[in-house]
N, C-alpha and C. Protein backbone atom coordinates (compact mmCIF):
# COMPACT_ATOMS: atom_id res chain seq x y z
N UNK A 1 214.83 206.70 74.32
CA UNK A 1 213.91 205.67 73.88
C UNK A 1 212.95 206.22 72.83
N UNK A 2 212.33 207.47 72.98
CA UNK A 2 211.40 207.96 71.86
C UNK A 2 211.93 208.41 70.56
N UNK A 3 213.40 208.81 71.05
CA UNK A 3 214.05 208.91 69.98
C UNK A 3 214.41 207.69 69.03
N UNK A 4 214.49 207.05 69.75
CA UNK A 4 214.84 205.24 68.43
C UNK A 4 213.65 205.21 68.00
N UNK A 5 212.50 205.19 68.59
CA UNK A 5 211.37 204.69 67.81
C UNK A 5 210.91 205.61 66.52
N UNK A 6 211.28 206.97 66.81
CA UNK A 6 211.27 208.03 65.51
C UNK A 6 211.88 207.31 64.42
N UNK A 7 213.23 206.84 64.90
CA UNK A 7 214.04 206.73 63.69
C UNK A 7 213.79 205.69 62.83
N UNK A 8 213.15 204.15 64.10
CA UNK A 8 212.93 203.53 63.38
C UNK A 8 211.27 203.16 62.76
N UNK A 9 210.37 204.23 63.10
CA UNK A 9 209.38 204.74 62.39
C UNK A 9 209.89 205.05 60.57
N UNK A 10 210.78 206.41 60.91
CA UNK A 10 211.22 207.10 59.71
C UNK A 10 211.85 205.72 58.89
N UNK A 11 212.41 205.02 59.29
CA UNK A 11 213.59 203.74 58.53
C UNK A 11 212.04 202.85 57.72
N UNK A 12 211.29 202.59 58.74
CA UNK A 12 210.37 201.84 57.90
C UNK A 12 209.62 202.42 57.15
N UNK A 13 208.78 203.76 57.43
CA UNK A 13 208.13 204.50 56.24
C UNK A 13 209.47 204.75 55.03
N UNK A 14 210.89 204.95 54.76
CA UNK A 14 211.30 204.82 53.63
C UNK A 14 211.49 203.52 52.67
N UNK A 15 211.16 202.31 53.67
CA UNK A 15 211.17 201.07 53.11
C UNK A 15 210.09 200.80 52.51
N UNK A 16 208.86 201.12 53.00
CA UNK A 16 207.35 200.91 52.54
C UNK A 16 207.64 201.73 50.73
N UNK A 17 208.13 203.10 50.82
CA UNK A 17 208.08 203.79 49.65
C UNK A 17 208.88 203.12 49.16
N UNK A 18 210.00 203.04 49.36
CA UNK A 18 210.50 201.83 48.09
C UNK A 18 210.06 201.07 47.63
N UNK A 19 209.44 200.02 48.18
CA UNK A 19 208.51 199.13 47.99
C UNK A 19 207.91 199.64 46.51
N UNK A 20 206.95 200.37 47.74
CA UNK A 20 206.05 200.55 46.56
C UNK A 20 206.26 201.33 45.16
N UNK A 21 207.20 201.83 45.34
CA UNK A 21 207.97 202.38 43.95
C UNK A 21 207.95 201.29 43.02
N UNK A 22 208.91 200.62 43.67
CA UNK A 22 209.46 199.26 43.11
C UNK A 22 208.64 198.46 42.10
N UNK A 23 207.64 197.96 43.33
CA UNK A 23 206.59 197.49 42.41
C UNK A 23 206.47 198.03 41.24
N UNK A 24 205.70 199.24 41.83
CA UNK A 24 204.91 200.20 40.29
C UNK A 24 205.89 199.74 39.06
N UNK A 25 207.08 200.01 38.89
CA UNK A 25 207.89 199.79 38.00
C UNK A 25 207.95 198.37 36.96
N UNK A 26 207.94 197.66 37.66
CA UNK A 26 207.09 196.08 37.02
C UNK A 26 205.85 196.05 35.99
N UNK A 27 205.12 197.07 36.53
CA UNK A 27 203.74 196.98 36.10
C UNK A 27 203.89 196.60 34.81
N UNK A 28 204.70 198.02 34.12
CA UNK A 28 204.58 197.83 32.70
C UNK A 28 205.24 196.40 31.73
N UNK A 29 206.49 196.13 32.63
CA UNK A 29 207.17 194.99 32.00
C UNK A 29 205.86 193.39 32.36
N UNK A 30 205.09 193.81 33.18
CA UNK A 30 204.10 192.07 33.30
C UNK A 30 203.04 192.38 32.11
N UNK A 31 202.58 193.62 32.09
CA UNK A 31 201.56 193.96 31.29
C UNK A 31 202.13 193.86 29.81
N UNK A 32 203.04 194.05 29.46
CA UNK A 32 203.86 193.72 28.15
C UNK A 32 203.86 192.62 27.74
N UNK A 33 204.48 191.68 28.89
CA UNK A 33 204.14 190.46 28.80
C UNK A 33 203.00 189.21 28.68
N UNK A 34 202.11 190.19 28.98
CA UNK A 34 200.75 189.15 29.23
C UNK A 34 200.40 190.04 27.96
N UNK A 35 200.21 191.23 27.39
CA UNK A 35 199.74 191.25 26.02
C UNK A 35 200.03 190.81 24.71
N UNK A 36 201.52 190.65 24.73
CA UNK A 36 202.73 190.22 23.41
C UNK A 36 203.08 188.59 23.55
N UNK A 37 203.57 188.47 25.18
CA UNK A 37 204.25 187.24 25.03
C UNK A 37 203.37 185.94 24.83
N UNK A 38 203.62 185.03 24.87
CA UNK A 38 202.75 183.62 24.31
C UNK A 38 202.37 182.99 26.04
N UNK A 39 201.24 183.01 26.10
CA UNK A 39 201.13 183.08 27.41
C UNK A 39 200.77 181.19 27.58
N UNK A 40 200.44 181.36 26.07
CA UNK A 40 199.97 179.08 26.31
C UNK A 40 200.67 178.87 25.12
N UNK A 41 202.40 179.27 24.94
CA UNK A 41 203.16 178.39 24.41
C UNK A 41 203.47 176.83 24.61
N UNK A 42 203.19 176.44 24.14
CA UNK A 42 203.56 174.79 23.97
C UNK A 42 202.49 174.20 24.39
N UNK A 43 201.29 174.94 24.68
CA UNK A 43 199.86 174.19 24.70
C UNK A 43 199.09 173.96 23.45
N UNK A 44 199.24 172.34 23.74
CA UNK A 44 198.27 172.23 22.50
C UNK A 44 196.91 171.88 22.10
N UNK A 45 195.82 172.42 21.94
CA UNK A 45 194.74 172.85 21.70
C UNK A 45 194.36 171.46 20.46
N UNK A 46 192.92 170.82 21.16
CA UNK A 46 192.33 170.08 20.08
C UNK A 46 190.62 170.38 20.10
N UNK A 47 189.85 169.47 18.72
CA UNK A 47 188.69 170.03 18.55
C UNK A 47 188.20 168.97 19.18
N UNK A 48 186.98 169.42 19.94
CA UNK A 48 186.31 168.55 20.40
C UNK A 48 184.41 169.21 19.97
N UNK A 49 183.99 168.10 18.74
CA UNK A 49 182.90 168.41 18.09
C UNK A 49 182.05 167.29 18.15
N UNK A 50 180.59 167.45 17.93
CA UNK A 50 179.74 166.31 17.59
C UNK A 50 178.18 167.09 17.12
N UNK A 51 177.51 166.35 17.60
CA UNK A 51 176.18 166.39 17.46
C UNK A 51 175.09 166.27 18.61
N UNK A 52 174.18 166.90 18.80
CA UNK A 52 173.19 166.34 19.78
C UNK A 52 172.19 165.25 18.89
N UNK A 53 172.13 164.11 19.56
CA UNK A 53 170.87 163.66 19.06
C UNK A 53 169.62 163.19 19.54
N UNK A 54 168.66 163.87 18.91
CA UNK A 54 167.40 163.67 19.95
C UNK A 54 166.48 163.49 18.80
N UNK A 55 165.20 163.20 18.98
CA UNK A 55 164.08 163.21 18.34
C UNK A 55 163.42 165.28 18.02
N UNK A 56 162.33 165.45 17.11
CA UNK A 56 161.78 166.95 17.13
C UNK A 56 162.00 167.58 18.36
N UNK A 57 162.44 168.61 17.95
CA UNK A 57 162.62 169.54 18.92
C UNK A 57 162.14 170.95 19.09
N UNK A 58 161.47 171.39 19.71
CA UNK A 58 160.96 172.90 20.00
C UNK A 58 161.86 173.90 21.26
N UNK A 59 162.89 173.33 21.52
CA UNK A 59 163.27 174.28 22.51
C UNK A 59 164.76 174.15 22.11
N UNK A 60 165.34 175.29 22.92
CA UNK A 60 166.59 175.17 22.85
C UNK A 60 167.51 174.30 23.45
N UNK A 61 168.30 173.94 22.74
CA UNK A 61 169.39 172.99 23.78
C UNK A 61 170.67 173.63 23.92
N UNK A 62 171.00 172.72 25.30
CA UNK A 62 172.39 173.60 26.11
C UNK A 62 173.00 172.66 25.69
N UNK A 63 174.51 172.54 25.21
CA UNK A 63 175.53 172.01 25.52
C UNK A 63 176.78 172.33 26.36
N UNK A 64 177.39 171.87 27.11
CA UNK A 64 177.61 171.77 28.54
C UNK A 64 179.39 171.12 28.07
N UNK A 65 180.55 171.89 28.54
CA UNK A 65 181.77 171.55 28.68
C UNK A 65 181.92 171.41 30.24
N UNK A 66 182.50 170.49 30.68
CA UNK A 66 183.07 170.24 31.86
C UNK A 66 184.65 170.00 32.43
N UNK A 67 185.18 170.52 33.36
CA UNK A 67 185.99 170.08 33.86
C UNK A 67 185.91 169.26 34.86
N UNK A 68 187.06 168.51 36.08
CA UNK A 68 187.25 167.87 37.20
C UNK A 68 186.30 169.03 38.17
N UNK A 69 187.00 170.29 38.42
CA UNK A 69 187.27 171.16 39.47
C UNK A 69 185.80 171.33 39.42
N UNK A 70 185.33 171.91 38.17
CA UNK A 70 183.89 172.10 38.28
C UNK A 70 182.91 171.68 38.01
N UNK A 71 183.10 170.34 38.12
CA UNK A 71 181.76 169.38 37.26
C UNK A 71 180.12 169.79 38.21
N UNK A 72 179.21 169.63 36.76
CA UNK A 72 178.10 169.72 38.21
C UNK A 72 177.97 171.36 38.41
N UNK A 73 178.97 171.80 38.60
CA UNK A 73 178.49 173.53 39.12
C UNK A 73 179.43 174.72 38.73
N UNK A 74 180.44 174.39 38.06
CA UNK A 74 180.62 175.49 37.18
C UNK A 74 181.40 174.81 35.79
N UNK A 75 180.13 175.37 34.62
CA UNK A 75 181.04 174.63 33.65
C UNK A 75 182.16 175.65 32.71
N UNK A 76 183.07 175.25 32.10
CA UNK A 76 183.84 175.78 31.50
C UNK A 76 183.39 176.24 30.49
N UNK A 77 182.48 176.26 29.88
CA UNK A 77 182.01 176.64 28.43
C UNK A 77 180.88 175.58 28.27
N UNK A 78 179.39 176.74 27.63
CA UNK A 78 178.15 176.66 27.54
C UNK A 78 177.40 177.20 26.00
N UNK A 79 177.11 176.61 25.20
CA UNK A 79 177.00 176.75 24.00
C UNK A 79 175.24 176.16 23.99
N UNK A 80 174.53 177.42 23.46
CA UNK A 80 173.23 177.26 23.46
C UNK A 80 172.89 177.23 21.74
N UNK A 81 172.31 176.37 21.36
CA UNK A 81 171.42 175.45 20.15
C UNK A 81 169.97 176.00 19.84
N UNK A 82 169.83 177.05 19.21
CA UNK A 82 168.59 177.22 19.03
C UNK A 82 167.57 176.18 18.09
N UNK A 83 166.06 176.03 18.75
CA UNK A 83 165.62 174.73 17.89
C UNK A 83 165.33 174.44 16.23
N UNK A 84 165.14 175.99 15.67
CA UNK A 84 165.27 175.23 13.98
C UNK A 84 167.22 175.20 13.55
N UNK A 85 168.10 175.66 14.49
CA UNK A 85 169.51 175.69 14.29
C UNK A 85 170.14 174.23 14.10
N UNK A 86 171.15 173.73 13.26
CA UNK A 86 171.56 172.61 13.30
C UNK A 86 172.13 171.92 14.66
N UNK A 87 171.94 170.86 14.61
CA UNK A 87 172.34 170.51 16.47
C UNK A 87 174.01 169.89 16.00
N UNK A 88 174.87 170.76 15.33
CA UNK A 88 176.11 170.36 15.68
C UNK A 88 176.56 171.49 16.59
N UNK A 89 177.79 171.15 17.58
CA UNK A 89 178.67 171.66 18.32
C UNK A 89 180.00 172.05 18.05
N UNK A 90 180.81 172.46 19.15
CA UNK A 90 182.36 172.73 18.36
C UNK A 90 182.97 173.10 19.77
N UNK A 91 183.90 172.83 20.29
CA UNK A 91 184.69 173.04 21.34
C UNK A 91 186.26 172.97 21.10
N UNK A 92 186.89 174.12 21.73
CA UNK A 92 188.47 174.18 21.36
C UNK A 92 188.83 173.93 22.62
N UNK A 93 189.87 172.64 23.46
CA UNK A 93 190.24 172.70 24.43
C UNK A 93 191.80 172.30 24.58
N UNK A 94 192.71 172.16 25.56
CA UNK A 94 193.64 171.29 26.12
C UNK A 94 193.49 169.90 26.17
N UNK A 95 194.49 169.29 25.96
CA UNK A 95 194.70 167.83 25.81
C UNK A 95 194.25 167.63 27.58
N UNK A 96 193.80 166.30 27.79
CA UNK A 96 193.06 166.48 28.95
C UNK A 96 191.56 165.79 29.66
N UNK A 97 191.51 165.57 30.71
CA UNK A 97 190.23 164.97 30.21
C UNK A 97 189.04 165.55 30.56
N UNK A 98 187.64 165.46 29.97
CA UNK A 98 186.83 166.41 29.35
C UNK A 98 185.59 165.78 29.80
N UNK A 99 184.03 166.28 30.21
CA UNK A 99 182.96 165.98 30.32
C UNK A 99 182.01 167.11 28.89
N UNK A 100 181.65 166.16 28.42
CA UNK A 100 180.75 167.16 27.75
C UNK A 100 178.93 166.75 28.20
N UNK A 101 177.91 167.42 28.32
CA UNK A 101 176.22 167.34 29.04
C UNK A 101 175.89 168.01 27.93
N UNK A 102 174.42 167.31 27.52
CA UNK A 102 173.63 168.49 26.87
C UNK A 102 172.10 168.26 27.89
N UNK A 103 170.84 169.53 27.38
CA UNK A 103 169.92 169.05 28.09
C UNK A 103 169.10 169.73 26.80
N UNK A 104 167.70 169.46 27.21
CA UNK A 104 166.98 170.24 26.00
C UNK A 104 165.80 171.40 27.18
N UNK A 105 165.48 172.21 26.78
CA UNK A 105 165.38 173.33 28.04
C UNK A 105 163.56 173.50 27.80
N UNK A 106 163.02 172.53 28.46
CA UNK A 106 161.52 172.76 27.82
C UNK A 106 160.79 173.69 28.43
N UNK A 107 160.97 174.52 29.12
CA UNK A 107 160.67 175.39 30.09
C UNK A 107 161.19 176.62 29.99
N UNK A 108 162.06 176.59 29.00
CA UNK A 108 162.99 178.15 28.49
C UNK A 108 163.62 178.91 29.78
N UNK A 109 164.15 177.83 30.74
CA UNK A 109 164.28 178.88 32.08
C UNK A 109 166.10 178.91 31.76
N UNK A 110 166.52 178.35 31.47
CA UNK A 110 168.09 178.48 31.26
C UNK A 110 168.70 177.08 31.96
N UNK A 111 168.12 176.27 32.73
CA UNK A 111 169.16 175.10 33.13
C UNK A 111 168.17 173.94 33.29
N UNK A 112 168.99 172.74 33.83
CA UNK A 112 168.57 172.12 33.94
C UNK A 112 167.90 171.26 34.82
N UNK A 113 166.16 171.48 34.54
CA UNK A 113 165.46 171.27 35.82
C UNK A 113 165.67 169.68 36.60
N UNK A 114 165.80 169.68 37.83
CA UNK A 114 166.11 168.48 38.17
C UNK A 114 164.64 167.54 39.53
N UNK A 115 164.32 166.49 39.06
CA UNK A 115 163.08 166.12 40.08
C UNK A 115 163.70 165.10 40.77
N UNK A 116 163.25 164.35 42.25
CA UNK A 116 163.64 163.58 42.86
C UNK A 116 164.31 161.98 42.48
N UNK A 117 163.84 161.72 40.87
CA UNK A 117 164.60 160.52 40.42
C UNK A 117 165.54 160.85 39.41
N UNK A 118 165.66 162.09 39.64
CA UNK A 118 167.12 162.58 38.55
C UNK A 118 166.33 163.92 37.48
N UNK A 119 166.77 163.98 36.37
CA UNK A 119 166.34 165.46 35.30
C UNK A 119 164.74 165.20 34.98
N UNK A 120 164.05 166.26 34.72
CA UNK A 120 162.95 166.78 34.24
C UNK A 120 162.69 166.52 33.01
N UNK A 121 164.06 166.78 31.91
CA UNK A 121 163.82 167.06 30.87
C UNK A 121 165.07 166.82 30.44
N UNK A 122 164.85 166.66 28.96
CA UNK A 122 165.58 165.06 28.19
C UNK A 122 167.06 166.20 28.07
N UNK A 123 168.00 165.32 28.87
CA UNK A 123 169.33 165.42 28.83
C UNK A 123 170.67 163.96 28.53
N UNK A 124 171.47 164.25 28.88
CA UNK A 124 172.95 163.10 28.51
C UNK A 124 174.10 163.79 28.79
N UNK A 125 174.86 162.26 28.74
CA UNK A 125 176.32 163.03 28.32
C UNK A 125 176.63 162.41 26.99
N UNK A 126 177.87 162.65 26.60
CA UNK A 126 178.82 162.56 25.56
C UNK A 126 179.17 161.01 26.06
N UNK A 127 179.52 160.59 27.01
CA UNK A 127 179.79 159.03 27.25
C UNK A 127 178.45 158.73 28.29
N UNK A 128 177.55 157.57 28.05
CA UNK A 128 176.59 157.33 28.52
C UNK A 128 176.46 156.95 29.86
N UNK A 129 175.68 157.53 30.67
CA UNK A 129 175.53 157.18 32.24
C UNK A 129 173.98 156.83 32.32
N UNK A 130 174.21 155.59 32.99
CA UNK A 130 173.12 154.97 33.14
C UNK A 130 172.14 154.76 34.98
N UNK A 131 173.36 154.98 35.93
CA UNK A 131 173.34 154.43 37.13
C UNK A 131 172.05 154.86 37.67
N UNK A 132 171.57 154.78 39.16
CA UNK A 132 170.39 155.57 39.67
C UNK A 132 170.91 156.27 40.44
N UNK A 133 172.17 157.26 40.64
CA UNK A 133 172.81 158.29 41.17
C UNK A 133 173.38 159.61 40.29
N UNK A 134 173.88 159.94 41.46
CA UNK A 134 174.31 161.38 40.58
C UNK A 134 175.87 160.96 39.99
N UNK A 135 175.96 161.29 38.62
CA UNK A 135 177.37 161.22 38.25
C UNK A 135 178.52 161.99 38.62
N UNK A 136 179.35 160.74 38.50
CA UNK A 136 180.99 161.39 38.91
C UNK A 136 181.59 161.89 38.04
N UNK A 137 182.67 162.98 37.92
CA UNK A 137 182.93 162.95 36.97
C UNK A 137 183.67 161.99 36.12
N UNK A 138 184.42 161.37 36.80
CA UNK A 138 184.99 160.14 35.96
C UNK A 138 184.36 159.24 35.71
N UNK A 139 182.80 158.94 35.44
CA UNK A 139 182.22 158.13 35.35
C UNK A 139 181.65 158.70 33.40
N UNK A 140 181.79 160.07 33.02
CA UNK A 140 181.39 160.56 32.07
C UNK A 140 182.66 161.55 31.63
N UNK A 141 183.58 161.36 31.75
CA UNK A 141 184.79 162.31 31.19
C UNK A 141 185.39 161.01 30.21
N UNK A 142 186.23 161.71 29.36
CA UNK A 142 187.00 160.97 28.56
C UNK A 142 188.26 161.70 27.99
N UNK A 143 189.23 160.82 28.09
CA UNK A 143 190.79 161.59 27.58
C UNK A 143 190.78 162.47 26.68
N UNK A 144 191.14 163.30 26.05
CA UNK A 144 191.37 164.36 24.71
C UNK A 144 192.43 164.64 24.68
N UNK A 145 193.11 163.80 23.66
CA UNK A 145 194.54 164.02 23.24
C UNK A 145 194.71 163.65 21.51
N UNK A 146 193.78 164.06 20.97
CA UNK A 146 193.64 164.54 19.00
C UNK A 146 192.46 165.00 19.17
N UNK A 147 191.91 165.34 17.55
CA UNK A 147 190.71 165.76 17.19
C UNK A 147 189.58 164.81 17.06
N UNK A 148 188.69 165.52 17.94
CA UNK A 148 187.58 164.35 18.00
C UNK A 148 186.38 165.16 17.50
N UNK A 149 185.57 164.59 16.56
CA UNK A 149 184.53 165.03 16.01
C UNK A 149 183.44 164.15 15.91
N UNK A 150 183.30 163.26 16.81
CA UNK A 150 182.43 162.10 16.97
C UNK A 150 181.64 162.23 18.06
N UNK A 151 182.04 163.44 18.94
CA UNK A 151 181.27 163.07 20.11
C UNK A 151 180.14 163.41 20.88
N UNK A 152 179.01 162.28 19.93
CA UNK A 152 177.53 162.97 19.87
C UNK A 152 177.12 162.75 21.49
N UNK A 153 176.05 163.77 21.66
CA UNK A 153 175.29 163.69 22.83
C UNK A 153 173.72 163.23 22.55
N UNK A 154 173.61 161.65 23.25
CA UNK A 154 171.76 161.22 22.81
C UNK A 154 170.83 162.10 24.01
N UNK A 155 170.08 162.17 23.86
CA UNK A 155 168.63 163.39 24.53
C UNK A 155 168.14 162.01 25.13
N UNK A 156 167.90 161.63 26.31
CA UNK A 156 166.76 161.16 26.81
C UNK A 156 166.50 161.47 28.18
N UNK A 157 165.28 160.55 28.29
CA UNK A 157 164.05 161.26 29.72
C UNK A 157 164.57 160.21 30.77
């Protein structure tokens, strides 16, 4: 009996090393691949640009890309507007559909402060939400499937 279990000790420690041989050997052919090969072939990429528009401004403004997965709390891409800087934007994404937010940051703290009847300080989206709740994202996303360079964000309180 102690003798089988040796052997089949020894049988599985030579399987583990194969293994892991094995693997190792891959490494270089995935890493080849993810540096050379086309990793978003047949994805096609459009512009998604506009403007913020607000009245004088002294602070910086955020503009705000959104997805589904992360609306609200993690955005995909964050593009900060300094205040004598022109308030156009520029976004490269997937066909798809898209939230874009701006806010204007009067407090220089980095986001956007929020008080019990909604923001602090003059924000929007790219498609207008008006309700007395928190937005969905499908209530402020919109399709992207060409180049869109229209899609201003208005600033209000």
């Amino acid at each position: 009996m102690i003798l089988v279990k040796k052997q089949l000790g020894r049988t599985a420690l030579k399987v583990r090393r194969y293994a892991a041989g094995a693997c190792w050997s891959f490494v270089p052919i995935v890493w080849f691949g993810l540096c050379f090969g086309q990793t978003t072939a047949g994805v096609e990429t459009f512009h998604l640009s506009g403007k913020v528009v607000s009245g004088p401004r002294s602070h910086a403004v955020h503009v705000v890309l959104w997805d589904a997965a992360g609306f609200l709390n993690k955005p995909v891409k964050e593009i900060v507007i300094e205040p004598q800087a022109s308030p156009d934007y520029h976004f490269e994404v997937r066909a798809g559909r898209w939230a874009l937010s701006a806010f204007e940051d009067e407090n220089d703290n980095g986001k956007l402060d929020m008080g019990a009847f909604g923001p602090k300080e003059p924000s929007g989206f790219w498609r207008p939400f008006h309700a007395w709740r928190k937005p969905r994202f499908d209530d402020v996303a919109a399709e992207v499937d060409r180049d869109v360079t229209d899609a201003d964000i208005r600033l209000g309180k």
